[in-house]
Protein backbone atom coordinates (compact mmCIF):
# COMPACT_ATOMS: atom_id res chain seq x y z
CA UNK A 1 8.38 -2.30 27.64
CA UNK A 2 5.84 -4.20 30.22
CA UNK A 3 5.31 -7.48 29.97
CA UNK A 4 1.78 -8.07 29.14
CA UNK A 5 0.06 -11.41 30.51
CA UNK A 6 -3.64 -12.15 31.59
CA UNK A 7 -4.41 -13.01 35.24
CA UNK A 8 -5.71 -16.32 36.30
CA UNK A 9 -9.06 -16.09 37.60
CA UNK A 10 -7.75 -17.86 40.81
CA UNK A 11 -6.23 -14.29 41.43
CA UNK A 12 -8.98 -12.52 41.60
CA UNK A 13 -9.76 -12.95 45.37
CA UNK A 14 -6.32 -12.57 46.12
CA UNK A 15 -6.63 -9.44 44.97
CA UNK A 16 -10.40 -8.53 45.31
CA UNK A 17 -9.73 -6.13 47.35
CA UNK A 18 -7.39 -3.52 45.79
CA UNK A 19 -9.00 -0.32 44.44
CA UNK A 20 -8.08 -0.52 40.58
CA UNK A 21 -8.47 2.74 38.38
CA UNK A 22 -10.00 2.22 35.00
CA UNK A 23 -13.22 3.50 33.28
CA UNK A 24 -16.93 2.22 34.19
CA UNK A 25 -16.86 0.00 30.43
CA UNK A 26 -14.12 -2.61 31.72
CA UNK A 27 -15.47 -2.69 35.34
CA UNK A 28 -16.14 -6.59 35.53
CA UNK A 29 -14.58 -7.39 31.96
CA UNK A 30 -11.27 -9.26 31.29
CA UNK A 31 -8.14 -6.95 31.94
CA UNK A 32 -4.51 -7.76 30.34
CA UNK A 33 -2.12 -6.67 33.54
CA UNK A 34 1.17 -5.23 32.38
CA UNK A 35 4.45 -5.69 34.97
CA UNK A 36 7.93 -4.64 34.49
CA UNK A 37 10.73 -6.87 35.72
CA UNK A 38 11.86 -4.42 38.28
CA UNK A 39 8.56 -4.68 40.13
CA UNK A 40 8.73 -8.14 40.79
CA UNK A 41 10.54 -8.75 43.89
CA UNK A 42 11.78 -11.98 45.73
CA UNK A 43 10.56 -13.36 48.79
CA UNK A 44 11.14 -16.26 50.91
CA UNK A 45 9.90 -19.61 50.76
CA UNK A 46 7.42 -19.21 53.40
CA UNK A 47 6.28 -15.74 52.00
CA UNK A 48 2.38 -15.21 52.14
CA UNK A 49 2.01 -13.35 49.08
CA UNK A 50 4.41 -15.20 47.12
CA UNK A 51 3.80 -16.33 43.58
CA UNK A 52 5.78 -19.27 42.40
CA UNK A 53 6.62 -19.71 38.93
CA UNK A 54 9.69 -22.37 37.06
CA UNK A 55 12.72 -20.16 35.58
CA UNK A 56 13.49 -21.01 32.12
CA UNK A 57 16.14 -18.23 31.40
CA UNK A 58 18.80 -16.84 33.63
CA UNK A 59 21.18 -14.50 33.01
CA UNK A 60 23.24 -13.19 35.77
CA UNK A 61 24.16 -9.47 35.11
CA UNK A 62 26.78 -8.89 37.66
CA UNK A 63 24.56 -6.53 39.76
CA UNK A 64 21.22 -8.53 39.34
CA UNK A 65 19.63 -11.60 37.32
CA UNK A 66 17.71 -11.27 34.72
CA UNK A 67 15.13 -14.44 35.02
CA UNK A 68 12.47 -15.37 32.56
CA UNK A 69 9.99 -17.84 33.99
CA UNK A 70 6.61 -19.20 33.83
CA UNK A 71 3.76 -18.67 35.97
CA UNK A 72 0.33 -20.27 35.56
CA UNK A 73 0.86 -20.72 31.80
CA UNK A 74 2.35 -17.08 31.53
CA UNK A 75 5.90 -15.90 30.49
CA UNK A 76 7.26 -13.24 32.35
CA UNK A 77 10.60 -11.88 33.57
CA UNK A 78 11.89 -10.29 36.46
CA UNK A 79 14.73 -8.37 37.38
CA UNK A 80 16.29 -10.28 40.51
CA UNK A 81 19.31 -9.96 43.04
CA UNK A 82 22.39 -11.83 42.23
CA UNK A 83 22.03 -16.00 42.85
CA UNK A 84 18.79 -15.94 44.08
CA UNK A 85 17.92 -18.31 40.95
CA UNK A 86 20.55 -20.03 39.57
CA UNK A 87 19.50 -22.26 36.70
CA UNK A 88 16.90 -23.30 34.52
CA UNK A 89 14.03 -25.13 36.30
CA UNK A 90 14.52 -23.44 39.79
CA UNK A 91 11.38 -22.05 41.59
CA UNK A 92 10.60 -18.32 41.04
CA UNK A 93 9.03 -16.77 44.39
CA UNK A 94 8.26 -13.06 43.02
CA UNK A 95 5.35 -10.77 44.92
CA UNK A 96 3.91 -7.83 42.86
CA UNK A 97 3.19 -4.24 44.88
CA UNK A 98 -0.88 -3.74 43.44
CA UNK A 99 0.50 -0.02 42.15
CA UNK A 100 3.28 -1.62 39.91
CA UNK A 101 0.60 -3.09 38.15
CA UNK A 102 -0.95 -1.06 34.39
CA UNK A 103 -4.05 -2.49 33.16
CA UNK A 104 -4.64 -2.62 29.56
CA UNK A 105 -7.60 -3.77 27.02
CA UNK A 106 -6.88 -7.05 25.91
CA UNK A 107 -8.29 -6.30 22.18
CA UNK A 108 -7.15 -2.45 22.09
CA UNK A 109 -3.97 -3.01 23.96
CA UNK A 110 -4.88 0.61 25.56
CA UNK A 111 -3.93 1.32 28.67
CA UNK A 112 -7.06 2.13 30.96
């Protein structure tokens, strides 16, 4: 199941640009945005797009880390390559691909 957050403001001229599908009655209305870990992916320190969040969980898997973290007041998880976070505390440096991304009605919880 996604993990459901809602996006700072801050975000929204990061963003401002990318063509989102959902119905004329939530055009300019509060969205809930709805990630799976597997679309989160790492990036370097010095990565433009990067958003940087603290890990609170990690559990290494073997194949890939499991990492639950928080970002801008958010708790969300991503599915991560081996080591890249190691231990409680450590930065999180995810970027999101725009189509990974489900929008949902914060009071209905429908997807739009």
């Amino acid at each position: 199941m996604p993990t459901r957050w809602s996006a700072p403001r801050a975000w929204s001229s990061r963003w401002g640009r990318t063509r989102w599908s959902c119905s004329s009655s939530h055009r300019g209305k509060a969205v809930t945005i709805g990630l799976r870990p597997e679309h989160l992916h790492w990036v370097p320190d010095a990565h433009a797009d990067a958003l940087v969040g603290t890990a609170r969980v990690v559990e290494p898997l073997g194949s890939d880390t499991l990492v639950v973290f928080e970002l801008a007041g958010c708790e969300l998880q991503a599915r991560l390559p081996p080591r890249v976070v190691r231990g409680a505390g450590e930065a999180v440096r995810v970027a999101i691909a725009p189509e990974s991304i489900h929008l949902f009605d914060p009071v209905t919880e429908r997807r739009l």
